[in-house]
N, C-alpha and C. Protein backbone atom coordinates (compact mmCIF):
# COMPACT_ATOMS: atom_id res chain seq x y z
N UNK A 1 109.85 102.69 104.72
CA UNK A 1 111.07 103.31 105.19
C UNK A 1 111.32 102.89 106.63
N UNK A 2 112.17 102.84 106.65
CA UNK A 2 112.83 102.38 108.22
C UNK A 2 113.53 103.35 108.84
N UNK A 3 113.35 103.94 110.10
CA UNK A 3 113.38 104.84 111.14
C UNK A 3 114.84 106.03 110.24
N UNK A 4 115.39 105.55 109.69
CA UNK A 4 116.55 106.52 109.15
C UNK A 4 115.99 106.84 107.53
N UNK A 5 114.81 107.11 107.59
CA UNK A 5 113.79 106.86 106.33
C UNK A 5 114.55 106.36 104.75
N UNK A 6 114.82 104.99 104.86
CA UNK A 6 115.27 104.08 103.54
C UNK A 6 114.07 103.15 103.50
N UNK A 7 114.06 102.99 102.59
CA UNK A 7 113.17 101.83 102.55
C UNK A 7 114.00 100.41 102.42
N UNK A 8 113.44 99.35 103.50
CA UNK A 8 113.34 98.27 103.90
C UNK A 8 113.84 96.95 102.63
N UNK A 9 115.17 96.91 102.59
CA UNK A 9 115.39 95.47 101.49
C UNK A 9 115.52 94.42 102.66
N UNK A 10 114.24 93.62 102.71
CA UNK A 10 114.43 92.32 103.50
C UNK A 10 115.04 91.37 102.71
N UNK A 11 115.12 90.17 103.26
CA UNK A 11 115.89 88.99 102.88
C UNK A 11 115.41 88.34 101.80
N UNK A 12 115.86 87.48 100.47
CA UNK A 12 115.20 87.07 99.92
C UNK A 12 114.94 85.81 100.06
N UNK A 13 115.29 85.39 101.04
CA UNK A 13 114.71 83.80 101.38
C UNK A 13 114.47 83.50 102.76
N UNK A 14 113.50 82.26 103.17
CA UNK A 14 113.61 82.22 104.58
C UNK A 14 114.83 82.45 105.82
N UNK A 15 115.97 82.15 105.03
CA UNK A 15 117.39 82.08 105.81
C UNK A 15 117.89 83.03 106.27
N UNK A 16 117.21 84.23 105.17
CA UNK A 16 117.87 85.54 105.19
C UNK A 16 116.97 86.25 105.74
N UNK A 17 115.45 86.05 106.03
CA UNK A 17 114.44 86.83 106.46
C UNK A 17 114.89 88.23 107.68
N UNK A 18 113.84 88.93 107.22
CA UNK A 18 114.57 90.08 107.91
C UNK A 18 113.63 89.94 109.54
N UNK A 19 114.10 89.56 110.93
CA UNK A 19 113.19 89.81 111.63
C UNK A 19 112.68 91.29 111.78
N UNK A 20 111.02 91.07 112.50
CA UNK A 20 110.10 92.20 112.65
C UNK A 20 109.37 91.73 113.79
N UNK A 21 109.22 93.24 114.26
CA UNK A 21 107.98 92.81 115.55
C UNK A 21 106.81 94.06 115.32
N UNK A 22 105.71 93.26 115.55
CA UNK A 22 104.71 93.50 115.21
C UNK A 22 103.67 94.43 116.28
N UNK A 23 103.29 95.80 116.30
CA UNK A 23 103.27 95.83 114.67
C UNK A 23 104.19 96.63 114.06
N UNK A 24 103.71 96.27 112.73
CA UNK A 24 105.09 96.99 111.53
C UNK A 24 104.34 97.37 111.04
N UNK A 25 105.19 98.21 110.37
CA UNK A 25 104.45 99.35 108.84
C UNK A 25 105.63 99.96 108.35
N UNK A 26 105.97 99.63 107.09
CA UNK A 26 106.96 99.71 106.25
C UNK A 26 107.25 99.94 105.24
N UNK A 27 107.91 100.29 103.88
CA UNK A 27 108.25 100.79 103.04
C UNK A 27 108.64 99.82 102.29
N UNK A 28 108.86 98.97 101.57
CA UNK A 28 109.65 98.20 100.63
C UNK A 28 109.64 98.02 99.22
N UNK A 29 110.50 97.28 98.81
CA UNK A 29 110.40 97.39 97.17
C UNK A 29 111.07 96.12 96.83
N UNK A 30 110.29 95.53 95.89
CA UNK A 30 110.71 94.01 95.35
C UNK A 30 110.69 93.63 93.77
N UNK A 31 111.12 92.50 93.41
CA UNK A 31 111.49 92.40 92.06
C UNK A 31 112.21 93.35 91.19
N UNK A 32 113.35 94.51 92.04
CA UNK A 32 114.20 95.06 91.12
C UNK A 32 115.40 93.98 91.12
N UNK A 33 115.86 93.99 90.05
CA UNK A 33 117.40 93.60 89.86
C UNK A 33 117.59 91.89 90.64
N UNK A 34 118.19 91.65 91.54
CA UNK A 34 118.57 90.30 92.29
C UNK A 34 117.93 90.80 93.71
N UNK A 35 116.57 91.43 93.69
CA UNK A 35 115.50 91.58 95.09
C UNK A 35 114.52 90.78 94.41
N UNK A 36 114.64 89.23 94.51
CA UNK A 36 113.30 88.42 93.83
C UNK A 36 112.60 88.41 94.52
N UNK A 37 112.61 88.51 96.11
CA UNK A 37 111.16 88.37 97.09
C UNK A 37 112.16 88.88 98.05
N UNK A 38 110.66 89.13 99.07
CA UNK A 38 111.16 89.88 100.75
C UNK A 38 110.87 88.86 101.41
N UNK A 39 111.23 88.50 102.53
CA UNK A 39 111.20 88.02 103.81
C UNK A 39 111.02 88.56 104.86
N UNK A 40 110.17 88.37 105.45
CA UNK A 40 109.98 88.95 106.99
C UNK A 40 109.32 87.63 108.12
N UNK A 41 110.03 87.77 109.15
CA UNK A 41 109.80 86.81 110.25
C UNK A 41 110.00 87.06 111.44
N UNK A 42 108.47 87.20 112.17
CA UNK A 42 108.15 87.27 113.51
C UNK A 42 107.68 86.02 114.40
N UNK A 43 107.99 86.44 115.21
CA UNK A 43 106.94 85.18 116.51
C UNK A 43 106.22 86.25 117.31
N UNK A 44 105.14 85.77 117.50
CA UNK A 44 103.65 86.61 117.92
C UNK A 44 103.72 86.55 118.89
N UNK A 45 103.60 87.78 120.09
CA UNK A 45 103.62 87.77 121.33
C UNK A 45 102.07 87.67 121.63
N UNK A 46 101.49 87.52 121.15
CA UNK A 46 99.97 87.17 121.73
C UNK A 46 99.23 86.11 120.52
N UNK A 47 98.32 85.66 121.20
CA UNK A 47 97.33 85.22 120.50
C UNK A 47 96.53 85.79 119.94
N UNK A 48 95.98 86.00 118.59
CA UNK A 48 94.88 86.53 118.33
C UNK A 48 94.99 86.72 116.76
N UNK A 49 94.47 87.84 115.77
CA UNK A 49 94.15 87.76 114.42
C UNK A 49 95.17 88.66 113.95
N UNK A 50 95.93 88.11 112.95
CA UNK A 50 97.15 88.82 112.49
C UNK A 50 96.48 89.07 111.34
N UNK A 51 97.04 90.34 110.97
CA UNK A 51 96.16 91.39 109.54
C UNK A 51 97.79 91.73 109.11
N UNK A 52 97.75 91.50 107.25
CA UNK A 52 98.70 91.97 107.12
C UNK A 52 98.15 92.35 105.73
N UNK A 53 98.56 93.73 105.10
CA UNK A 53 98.54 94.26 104.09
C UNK A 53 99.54 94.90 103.33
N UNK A 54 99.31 94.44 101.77
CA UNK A 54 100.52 95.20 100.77
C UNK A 54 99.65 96.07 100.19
N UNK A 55 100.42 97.33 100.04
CA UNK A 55 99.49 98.30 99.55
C UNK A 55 100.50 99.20 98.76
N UNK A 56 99.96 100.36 97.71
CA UNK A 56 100.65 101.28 97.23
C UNK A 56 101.81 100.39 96.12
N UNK A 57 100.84 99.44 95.72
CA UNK A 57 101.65 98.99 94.55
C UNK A 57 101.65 99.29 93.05
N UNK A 58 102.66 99.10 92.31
CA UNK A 58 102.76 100.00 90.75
C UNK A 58 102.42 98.70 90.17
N UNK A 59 102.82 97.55 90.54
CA UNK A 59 102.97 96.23 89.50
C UNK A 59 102.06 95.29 90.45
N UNK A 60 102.19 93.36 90.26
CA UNK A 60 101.52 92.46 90.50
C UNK A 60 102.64 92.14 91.78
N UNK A 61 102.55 92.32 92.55
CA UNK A 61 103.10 91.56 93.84
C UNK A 61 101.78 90.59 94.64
N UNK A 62 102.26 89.45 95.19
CA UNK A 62 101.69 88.44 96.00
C UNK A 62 101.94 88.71 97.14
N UNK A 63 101.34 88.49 98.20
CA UNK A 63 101.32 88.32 99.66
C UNK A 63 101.54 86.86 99.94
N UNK A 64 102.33 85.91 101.03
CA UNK A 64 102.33 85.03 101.59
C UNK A 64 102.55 84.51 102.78
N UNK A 65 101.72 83.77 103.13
CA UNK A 65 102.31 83.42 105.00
C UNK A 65 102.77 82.01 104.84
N UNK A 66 103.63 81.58 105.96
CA UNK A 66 104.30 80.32 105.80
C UNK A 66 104.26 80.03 107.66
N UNK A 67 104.32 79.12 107.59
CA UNK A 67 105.14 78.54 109.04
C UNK A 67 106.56 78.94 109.38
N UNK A 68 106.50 78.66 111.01
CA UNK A 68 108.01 78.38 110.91
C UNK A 68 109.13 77.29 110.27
N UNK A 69 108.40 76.41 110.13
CA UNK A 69 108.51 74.98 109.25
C UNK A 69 108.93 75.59 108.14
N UNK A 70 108.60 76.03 107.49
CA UNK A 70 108.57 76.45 105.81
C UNK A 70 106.96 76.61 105.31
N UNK A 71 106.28 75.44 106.04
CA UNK A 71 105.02 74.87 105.05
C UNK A 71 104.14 76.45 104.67
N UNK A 72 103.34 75.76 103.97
CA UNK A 72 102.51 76.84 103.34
C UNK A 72 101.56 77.37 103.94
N UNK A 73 100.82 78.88 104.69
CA UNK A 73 99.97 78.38 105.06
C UNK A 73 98.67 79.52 104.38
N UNK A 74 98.85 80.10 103.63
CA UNK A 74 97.88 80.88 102.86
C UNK A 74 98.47 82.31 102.00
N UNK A 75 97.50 82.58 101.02
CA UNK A 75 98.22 83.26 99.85
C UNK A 75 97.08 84.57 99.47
N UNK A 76 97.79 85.60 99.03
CA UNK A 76 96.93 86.93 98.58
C UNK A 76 97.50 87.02 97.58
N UNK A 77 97.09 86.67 96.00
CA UNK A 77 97.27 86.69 94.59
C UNK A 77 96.38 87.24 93.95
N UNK A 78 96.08 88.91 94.51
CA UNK A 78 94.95 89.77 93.13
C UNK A 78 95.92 89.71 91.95
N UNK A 79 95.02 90.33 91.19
CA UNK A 79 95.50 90.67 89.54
C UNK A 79 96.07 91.84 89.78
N UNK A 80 97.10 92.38 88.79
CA UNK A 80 97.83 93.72 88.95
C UNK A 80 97.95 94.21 89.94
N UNK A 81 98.05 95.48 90.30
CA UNK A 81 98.49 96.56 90.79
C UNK A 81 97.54 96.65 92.11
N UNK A 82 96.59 95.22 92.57
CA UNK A 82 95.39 95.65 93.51
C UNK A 82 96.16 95.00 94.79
N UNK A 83 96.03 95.95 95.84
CA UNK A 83 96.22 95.80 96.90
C UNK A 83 95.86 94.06 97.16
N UNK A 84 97.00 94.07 98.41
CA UNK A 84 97.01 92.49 99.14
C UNK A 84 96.51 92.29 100.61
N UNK A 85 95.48 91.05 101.02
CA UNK A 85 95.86 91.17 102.71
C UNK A 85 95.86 89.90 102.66
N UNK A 86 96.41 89.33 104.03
CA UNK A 86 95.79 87.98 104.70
C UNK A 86 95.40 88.45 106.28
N UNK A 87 94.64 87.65 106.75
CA UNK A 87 94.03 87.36 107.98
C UNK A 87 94.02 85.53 108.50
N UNK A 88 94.83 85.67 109.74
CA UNK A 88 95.30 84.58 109.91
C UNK A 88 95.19 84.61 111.97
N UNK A 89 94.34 83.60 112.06
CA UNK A 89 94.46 83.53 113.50
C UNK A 89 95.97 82.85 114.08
N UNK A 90 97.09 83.38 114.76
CA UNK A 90 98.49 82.79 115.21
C UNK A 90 98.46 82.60 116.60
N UNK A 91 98.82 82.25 117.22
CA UNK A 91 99.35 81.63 118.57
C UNK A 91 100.23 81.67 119.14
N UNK A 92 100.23 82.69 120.28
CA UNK A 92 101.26 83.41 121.27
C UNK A 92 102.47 81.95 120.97
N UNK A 93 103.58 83.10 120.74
CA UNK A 93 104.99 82.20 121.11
C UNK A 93 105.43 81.09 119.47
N UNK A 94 104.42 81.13 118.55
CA UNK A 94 104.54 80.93 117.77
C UNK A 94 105.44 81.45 116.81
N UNK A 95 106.12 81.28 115.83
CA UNK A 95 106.91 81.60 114.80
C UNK A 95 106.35 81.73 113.33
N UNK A 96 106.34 82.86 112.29
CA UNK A 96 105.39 82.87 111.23
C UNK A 96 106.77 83.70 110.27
N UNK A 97 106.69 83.56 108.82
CA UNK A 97 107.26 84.11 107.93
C UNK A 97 106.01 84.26 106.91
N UNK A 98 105.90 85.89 106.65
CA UNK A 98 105.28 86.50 105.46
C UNK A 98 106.26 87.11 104.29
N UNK A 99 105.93 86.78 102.78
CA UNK A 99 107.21 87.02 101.89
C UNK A 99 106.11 87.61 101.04
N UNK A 100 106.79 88.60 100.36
CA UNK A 100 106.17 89.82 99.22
C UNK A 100 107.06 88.84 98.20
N UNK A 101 105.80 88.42 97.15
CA UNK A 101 106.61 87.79 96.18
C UNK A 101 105.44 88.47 94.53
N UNK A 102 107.40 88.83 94.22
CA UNK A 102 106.46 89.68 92.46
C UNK A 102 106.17 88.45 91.70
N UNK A 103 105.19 88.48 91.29
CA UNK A 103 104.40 87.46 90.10
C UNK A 103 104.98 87.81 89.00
N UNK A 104 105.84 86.71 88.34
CA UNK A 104 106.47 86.96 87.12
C UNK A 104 107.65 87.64 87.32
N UNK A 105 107.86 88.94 86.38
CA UNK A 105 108.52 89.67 86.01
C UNK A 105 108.19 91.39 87.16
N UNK A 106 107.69 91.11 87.64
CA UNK A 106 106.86 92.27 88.01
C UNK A 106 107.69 92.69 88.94
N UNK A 107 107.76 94.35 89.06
CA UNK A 107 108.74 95.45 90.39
C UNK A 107 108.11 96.39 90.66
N UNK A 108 108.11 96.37 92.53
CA UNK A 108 107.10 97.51 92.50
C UNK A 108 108.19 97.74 93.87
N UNK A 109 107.37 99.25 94.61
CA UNK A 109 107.58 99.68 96.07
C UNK A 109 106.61 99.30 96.47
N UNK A 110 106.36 99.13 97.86
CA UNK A 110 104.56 98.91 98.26
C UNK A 110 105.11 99.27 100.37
N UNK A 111 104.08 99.28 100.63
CA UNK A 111 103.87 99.53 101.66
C UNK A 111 103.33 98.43 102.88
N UNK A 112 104.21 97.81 103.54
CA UNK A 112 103.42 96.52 104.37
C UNK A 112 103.29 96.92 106.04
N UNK A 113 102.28 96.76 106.25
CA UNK A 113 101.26 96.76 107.36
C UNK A 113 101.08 95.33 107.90
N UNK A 114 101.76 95.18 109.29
CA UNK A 114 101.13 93.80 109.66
C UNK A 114 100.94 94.00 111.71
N UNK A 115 99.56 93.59 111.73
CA UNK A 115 99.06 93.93 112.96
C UNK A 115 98.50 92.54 113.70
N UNK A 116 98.60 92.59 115.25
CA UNK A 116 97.79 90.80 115.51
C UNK A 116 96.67 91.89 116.52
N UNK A 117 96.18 91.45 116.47
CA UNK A 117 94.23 92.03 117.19
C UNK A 117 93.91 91.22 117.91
N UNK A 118 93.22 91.13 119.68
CA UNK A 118 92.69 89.78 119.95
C UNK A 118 91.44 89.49 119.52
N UNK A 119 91.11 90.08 118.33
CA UNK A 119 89.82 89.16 117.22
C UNK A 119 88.84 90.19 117.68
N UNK A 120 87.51 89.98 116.68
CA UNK A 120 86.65 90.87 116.74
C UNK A 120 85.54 90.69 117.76
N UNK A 121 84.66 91.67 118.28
CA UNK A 121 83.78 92.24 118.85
C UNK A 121 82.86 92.71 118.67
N UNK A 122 82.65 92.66 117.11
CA UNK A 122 81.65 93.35 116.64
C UNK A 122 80.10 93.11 117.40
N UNK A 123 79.62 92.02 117.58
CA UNK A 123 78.37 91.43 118.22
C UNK A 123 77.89 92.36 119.52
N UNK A 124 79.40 93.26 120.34
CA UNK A 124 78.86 93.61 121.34
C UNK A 124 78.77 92.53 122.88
N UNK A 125 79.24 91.67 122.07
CA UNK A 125 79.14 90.49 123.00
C UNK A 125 80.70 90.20 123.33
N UNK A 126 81.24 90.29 122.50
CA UNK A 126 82.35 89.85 122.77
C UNK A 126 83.07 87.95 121.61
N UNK A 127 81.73 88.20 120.97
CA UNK A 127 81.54 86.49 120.61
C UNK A 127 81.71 86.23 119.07
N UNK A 128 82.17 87.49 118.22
CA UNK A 128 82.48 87.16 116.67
C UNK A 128 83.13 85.73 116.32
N UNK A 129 82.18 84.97 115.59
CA UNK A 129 82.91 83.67 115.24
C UNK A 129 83.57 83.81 114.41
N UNK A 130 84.07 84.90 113.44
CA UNK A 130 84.85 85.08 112.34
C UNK A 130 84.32 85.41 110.69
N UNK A 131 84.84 85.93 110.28
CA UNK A 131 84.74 85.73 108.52
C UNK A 131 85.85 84.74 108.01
N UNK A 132 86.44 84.20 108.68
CA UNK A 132 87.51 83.89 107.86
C UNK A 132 87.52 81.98 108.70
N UNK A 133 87.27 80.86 107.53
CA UNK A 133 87.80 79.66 108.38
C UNK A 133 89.05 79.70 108.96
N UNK A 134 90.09 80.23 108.51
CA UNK A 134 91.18 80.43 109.16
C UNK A 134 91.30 80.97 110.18
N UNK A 135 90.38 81.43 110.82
CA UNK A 135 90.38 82.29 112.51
C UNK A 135 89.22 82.19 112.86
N UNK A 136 88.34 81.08 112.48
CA UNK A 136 87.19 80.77 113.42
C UNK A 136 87.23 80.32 114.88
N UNK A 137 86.12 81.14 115.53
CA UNK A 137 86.22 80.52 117.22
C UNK A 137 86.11 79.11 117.14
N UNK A 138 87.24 78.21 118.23
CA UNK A 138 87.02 77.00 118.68
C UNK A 138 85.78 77.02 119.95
N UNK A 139 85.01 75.89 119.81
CA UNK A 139 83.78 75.41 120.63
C UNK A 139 83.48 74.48 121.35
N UNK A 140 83.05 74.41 122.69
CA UNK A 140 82.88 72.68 122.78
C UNK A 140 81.74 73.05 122.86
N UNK A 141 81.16 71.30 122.77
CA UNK A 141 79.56 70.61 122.59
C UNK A 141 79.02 70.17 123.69
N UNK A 142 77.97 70.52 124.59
CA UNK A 142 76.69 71.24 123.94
C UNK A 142 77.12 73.14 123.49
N UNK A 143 77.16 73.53 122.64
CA UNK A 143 77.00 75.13 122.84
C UNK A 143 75.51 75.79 122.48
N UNK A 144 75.37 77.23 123.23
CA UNK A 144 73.99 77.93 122.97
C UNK A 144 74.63 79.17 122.76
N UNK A 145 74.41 80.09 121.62
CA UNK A 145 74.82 81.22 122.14
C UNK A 145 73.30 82.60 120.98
N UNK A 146 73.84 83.37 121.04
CA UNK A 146 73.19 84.35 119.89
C UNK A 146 74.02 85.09 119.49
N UNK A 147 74.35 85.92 118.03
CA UNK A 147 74.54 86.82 117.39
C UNK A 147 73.84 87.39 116.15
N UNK A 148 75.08 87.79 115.16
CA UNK A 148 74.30 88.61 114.24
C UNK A 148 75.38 88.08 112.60
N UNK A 149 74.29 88.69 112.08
CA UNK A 149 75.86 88.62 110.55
C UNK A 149 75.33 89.71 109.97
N UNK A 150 76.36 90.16 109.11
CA UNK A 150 75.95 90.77 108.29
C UNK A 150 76.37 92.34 108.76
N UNK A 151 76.60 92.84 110.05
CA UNK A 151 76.80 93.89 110.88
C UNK A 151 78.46 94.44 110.47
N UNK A 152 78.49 95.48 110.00
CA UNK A 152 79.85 96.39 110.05
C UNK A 152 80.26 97.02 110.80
């Protein structure tokens, strides 16, 4: 729902994308009638790990991130009705489009959450190299360091 509590019909194509600034948390509903997909498109005021989740779904909806380009740049396709995320390291000043797209035939409401973090801390150190290749720390050579895995 959006501040006059409706829920959110974004655009159904990049052209039409609905801008958002982040973070968001929202209400929407896709694959009824001529709503074939949502659009949403931000540019990231910081650097760091963008988290975005579909949740509170009845049917099979997909999660997707794209460039500002168009290109592709990663996908959240559970089976049915199971919640979606991606995690994606972005880059202050950058431009990104995420689209809720129903698989098939499929219509649901769902709930999207999208947050940028400047990355994790868990170590205590300050030095999480990531779970994800997509937001692994860059390094130069020689490096020494210590941590941990496995820690929640």
């Amino acid at each position: 729902m959006n501040n006059d509590g409706l829920i959110v019909d974004a655009g159904n194509s990049q052209g039409t994308a609905t801008t958002v600034t982040l973070p968001y948390n929202e209400l929407g509903s896709a694959g009824f009638g001529a709503d074939e997909n949502d659009y949403f498109y931000f540019t990231a005021a910081k650097s760091g790990q963008l988290s975005i989740s579909l949740s509170g779904l009845a049917d099979n909806l997909d999660l997707r991130l794209y460039r500002e380009s168009g290109a592709h740049i990663m996908s959240s396709t559970n089976i049915g009705n199971a919640d979606e995320s991606l995690i994606y390291q972005v880059l202050a000043g950058q431009s990104y489009y995420f689209r809720v797209d129903p698989a098939g035939e499929a219509e649901s409401n769902y709930r999207l959450q999208a947050t940028i973090s400047s990355g994790g801390q868990r170590d205590g150190g300050g030095n999480d190299a990531s779970d994800f290749i997509t937001s692994a720390r860059f390094i130069s050579l020689p490096y020494a360091d210590s941590g941990s895995v496995g820690f929640a």
